[in-house]
C-alpha atoms as a PDB file:
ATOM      1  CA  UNK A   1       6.691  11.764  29.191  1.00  0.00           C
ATOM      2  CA  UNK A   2       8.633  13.131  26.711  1.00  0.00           C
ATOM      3  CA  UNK A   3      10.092   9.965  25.181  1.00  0.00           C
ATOM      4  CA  UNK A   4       6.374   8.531  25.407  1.00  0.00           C
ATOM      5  CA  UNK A   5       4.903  11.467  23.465  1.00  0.00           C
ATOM      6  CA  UNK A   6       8.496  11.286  21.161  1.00  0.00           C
ATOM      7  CA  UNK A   7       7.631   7.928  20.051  1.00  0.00           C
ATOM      8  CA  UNK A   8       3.476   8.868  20.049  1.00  0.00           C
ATOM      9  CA  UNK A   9       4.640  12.070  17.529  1.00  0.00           C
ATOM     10  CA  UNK A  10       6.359   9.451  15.429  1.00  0.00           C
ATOM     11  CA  UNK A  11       4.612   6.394  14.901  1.00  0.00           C
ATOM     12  CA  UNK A  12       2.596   6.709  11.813  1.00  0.00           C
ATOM     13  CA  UNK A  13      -0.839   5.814  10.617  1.00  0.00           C
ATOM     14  CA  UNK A  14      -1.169   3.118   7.717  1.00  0.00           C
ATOM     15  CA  UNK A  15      -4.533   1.961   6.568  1.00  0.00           C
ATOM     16  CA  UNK A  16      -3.615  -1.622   4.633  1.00  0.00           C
ATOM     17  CA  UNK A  17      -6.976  -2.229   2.662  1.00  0.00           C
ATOM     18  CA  UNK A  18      -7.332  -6.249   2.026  1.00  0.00           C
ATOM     19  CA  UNK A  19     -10.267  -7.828   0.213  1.00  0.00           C
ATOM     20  CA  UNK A  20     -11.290 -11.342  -1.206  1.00  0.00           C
ATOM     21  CA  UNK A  21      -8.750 -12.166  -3.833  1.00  0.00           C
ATOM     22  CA  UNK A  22      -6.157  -9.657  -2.467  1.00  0.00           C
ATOM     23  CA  UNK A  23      -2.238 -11.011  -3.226  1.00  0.00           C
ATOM     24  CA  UNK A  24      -1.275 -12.391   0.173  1.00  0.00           C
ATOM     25  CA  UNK A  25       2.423 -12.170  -0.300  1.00  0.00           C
ATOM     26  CA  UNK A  26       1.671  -8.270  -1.213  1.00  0.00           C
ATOM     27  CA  UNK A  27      -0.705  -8.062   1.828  1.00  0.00           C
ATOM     28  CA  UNK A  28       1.366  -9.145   3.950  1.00  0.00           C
ATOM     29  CA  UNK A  29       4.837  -8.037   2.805  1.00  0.00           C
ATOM     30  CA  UNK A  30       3.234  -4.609   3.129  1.00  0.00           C
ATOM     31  CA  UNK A  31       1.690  -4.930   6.807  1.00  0.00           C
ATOM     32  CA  UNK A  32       4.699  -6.997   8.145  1.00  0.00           C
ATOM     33  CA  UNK A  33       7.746  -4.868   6.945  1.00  0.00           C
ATOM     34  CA  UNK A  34       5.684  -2.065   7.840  1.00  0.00           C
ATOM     35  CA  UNK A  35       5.063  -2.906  11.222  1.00  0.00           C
ATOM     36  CA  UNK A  36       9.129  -3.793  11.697  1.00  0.00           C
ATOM     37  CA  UNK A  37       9.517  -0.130  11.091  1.00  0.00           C
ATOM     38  CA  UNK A  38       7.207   0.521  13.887  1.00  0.00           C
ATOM     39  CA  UNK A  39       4.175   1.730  12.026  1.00  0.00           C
ATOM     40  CA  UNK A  40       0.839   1.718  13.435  1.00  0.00           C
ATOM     41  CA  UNK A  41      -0.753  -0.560  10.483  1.00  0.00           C
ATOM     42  CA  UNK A  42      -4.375  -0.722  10.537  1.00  0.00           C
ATOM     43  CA  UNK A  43      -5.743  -3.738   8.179  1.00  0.00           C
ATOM     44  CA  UNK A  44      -9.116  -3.131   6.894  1.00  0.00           C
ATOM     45  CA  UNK A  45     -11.344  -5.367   5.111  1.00  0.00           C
ATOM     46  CA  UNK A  46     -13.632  -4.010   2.071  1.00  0.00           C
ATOM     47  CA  UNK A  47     -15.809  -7.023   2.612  1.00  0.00           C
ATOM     48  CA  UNK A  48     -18.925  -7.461   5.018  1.00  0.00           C
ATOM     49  CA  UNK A  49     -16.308  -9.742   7.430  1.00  0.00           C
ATOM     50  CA  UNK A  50     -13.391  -9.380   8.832  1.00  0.00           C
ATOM     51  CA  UNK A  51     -11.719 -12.554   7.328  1.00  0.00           C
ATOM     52  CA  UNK A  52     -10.923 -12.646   3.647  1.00  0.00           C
ATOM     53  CA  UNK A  53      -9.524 -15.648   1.432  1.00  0.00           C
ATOM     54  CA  UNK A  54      -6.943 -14.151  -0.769  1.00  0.00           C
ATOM     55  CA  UNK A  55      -6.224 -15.203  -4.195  1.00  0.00           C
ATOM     56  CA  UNK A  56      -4.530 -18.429  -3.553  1.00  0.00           C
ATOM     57  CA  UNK A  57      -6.726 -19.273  -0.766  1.00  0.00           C
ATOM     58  CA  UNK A  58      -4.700 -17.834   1.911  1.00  0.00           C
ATOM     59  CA  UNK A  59      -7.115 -16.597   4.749  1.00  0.00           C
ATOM     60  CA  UNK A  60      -5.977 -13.319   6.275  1.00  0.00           C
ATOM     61  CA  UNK A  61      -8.023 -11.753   9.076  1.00  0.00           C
ATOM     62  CA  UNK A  62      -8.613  -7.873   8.973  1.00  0.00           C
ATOM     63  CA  UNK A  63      -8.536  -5.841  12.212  1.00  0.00           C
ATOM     64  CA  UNK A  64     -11.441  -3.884  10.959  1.00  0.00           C
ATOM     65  CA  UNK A  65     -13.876  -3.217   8.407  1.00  0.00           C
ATOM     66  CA  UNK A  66     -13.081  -0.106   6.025  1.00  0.00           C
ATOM     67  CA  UNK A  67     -15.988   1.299   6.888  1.00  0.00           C
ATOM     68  CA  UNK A  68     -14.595   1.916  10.368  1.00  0.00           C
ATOM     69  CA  UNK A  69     -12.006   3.355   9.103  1.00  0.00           C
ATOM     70  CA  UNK A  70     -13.867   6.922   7.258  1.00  0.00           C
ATOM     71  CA  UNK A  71     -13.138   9.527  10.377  1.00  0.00           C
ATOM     72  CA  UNK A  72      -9.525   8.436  10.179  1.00  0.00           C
ATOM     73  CA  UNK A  73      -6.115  10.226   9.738  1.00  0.00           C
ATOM     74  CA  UNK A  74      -3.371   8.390   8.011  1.00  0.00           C
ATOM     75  CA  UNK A  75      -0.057   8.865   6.648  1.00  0.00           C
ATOM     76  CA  UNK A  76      -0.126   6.221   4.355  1.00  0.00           C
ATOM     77  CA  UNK A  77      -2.909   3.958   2.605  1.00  0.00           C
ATOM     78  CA  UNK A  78      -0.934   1.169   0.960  1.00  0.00           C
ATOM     79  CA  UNK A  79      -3.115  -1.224  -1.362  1.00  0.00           C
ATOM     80  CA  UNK A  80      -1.880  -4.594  -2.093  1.00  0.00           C
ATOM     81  CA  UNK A  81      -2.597  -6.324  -5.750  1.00  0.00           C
ATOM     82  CA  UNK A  82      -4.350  -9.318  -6.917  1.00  0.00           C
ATOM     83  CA  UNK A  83      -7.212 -10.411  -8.592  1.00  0.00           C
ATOM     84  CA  UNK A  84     -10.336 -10.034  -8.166  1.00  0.00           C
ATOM     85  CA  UNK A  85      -8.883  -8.459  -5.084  1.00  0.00           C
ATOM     86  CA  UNK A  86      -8.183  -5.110  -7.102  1.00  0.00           C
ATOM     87  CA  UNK A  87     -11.431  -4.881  -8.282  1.00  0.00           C
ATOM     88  CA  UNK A  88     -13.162  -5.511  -4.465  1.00  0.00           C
ATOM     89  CA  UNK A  89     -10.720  -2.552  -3.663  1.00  0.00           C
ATOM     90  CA  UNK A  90     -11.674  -0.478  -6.996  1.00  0.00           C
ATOM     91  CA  UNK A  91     -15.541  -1.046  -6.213  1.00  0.00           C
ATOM     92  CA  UNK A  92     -15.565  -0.107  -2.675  1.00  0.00           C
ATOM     93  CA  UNK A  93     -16.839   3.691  -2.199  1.00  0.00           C
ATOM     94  CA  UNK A  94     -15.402   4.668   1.376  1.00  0.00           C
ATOM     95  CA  UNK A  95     -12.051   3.305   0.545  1.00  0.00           C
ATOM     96  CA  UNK A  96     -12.438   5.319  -2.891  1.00  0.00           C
ATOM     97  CA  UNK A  97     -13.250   8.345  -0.330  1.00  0.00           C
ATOM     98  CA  UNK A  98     -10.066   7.647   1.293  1.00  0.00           C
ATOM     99  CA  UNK A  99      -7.922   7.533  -1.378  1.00  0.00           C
ATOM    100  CA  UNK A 100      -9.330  10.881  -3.031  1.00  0.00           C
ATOM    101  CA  UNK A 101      -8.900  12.519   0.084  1.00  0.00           C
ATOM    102  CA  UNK A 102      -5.459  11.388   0.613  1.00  0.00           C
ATOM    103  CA  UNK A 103      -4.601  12.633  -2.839  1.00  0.00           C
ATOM    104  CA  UNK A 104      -6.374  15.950  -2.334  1.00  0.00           C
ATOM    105  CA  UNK A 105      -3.949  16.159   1.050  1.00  0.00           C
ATOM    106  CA  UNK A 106      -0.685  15.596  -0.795  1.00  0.00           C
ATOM    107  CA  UNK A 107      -0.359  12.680   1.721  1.00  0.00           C
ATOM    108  CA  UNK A 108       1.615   9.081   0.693  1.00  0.00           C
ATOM    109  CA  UNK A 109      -0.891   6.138  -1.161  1.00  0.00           C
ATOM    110  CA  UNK A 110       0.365   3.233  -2.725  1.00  0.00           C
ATOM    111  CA  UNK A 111      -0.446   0.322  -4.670  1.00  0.00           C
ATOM    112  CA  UNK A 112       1.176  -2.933  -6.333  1.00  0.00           C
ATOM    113  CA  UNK A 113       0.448  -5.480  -8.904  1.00  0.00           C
ATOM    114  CA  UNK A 114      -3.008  -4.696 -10.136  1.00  0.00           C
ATOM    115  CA  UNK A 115      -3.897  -2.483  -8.506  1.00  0.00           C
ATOM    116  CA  UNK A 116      -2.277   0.848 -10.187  1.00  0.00           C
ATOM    117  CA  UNK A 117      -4.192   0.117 -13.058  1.00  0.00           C
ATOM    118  CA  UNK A 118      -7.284  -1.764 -11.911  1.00  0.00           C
ATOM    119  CA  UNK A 119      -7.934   0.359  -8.626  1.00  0.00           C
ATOM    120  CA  UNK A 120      -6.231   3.878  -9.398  1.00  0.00           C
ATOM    121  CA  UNK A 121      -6.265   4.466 -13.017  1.00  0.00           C
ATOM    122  CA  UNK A 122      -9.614   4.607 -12.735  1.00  0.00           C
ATOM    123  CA  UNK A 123     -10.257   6.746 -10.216  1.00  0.00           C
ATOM    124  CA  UNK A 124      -7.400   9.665 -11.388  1.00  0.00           C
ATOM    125  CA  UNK A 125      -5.476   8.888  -8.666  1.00  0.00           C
ATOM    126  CA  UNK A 126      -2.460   8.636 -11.197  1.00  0.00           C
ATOM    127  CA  UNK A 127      -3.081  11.452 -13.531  1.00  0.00           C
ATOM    128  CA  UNK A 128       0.321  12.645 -14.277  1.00  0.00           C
ATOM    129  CA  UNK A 129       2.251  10.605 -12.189  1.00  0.00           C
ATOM    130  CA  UNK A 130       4.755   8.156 -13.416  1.00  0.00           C
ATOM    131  CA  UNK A 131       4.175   4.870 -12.202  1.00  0.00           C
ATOM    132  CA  UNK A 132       4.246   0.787 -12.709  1.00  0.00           C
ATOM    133  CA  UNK A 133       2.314  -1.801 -12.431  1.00  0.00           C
ATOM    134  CA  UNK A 134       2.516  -6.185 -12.920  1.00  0.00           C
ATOM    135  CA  UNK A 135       3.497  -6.535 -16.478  1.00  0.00           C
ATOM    136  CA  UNK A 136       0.278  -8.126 -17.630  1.00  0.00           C
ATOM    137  CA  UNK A 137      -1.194  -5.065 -16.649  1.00  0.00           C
ATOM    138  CA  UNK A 138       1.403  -1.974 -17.502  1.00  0.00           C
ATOM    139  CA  UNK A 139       0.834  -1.445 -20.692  1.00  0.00           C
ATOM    140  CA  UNK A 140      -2.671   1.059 -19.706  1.00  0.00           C
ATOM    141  CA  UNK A 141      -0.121   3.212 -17.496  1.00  0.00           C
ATOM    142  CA  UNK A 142       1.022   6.655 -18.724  1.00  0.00           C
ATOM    143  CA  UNK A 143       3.517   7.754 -19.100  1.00  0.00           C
ATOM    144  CA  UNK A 144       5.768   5.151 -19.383  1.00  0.00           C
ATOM    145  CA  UNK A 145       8.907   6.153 -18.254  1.00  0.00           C
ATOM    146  CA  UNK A 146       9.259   4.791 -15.406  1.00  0.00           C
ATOM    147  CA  UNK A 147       7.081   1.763 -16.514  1.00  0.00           C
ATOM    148  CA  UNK A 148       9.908  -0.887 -16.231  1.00  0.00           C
ATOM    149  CA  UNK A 149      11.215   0.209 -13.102  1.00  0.00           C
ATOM    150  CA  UNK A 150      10.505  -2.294  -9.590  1.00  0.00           C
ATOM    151  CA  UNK A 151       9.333   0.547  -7.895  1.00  0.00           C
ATOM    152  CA  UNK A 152       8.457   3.768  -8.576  1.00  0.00           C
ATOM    153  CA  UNK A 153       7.966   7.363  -6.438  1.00  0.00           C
ATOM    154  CA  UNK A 154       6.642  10.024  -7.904  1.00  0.00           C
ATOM    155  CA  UNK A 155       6.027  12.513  -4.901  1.00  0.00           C
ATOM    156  CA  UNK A 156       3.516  11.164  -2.974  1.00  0.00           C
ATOM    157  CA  UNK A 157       2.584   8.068  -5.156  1.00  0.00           C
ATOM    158  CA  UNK A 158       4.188   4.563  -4.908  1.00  0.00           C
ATOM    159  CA  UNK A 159       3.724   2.061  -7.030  1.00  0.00           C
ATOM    160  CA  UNK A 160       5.467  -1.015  -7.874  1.00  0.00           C
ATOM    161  CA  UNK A 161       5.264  -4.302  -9.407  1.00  0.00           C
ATOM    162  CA  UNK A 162       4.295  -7.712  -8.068  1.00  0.00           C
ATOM    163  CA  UNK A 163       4.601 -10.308  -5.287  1.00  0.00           C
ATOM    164  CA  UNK A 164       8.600 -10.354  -6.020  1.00  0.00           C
ATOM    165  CA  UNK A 165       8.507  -7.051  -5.403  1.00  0.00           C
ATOM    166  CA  UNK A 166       6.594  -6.277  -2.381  1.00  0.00           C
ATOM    167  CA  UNK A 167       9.351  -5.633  -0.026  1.00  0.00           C
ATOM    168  CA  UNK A 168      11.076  -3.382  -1.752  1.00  0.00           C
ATOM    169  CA  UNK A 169       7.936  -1.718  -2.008  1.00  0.00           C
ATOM    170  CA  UNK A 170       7.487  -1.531   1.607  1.00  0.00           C
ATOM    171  CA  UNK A 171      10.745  -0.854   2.127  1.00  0.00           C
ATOM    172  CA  UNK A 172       9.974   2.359  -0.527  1.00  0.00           C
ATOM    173  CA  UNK A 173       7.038   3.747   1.581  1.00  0.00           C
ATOM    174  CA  UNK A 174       9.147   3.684   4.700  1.00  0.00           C
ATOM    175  CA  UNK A 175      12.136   5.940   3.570  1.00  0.00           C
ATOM    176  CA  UNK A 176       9.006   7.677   2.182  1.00  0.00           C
ATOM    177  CA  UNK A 177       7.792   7.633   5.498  1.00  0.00           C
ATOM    178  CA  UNK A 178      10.971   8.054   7.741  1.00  0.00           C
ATOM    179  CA  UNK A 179      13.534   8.188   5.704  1.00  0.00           C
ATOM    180  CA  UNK A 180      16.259   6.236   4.056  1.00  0.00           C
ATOM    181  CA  UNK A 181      18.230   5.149   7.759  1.00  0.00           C
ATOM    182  CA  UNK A 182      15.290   3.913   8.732  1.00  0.00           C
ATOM    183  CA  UNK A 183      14.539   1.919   5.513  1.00  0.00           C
ATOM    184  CA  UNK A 184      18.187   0.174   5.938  1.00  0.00           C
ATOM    185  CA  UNK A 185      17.521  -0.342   9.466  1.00  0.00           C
ATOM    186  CA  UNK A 186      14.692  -2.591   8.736  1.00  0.00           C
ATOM    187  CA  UNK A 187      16.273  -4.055   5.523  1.00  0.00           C
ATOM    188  CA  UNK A 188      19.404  -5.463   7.214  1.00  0.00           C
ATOM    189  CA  UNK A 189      17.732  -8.237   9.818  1.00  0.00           C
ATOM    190  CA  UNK A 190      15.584  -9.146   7.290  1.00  0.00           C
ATOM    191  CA  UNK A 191      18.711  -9.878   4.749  1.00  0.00           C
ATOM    192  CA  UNK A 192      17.161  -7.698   1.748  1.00  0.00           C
ATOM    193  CA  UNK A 193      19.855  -6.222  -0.399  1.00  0.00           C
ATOM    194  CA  UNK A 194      19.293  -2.199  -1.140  1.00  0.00           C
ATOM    195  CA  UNK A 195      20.242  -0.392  -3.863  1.00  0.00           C
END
């Protein structure tokens, strides 16, 4: 029992939103390294279906819909970029909800590509935060410190970059998560080079 509830106690809670036109090397990058690290990742679709065609035509199928999703805890809501994806994720109200409420909790929520500007800017989820975003896209984000960086923690905020970037920014949310041992763990089968 007590290894059981050990590993219970430990496993934590991501919600990985994914909508038409969502970045499927992002979306994926994010639910695969994730789930190496032993997360309990929970892909949600903002759409009326479960199956989504992501912006390259890449069809991805969510285990839920978000709206299944409102009663839920998590430890991390990590949103993948893309377009129109980012807006699908922008527009939808009970992932909004989510994401305020994670904020308002001081827990960890995360986005790449787009979506820090097109999804969280505006919504104030980062006022005063330093973060990134795809370099098409950057330029709205302060301040800009940080603005150059791959990825970028700021407390309880990660953001990052692009599809080149997306498993270092998985990689980010799991030290965030469990710590920089664990990170490396992961990191080393998969042959990514750490800092």
């Amino acid at each position: 029992w007590i290894s059981l509830n050990w590993v219970w106690d430990t496993m934590k809670k991501v919600l990985v939103p994914i909508a038409h036109g969502s970045e499927e090397i992002e979306s994926v990058c994010i639910i695969d390294t994730l789930r190496r690290a032993g997360a309990d990742v929970t892909v949600a679709s903002v759409e009326t279906e479960l199956i989504v065609t992501c912006a390259r035509g890449t069809k991805l199928v969510a285990d839920v819909c978000i709206s299944d999703c409102r009663a839920g805890e998590w430890d991390c809501i990590a949103c993948p970029g893309g377009m129109p994806g980012a807006e699908h994720l922008r527009d939808c109200v009970p992932l909004t909800n989510l994401l305020l409420a994670q904020k308002k909790a001081g827990k960890l929520y995360a986005a790449i590509c787009a979506t820090p500007v097109v999804t969280f800017l505006p919504h104030g989820l980062l006022e005063g935060r330093e973060a990134t975003a795809h370099p098409s896209m950057a330029d709205d984000l302060k301040p800009r410190k940080q603005i150059e960086k791959r990825v970028v923690t700021d407390d309880n905020v990660v953001t990052s970059r692009g599809p080149g970037t997306a498993i270092e920014f998985a990689l980010a949310l799991i030290e965030h998560m469990y710590g920089k041992e664990k990170a490396q763990d992961v990191s080393r089968p998969m042959l990514v080079h750490s800092e």
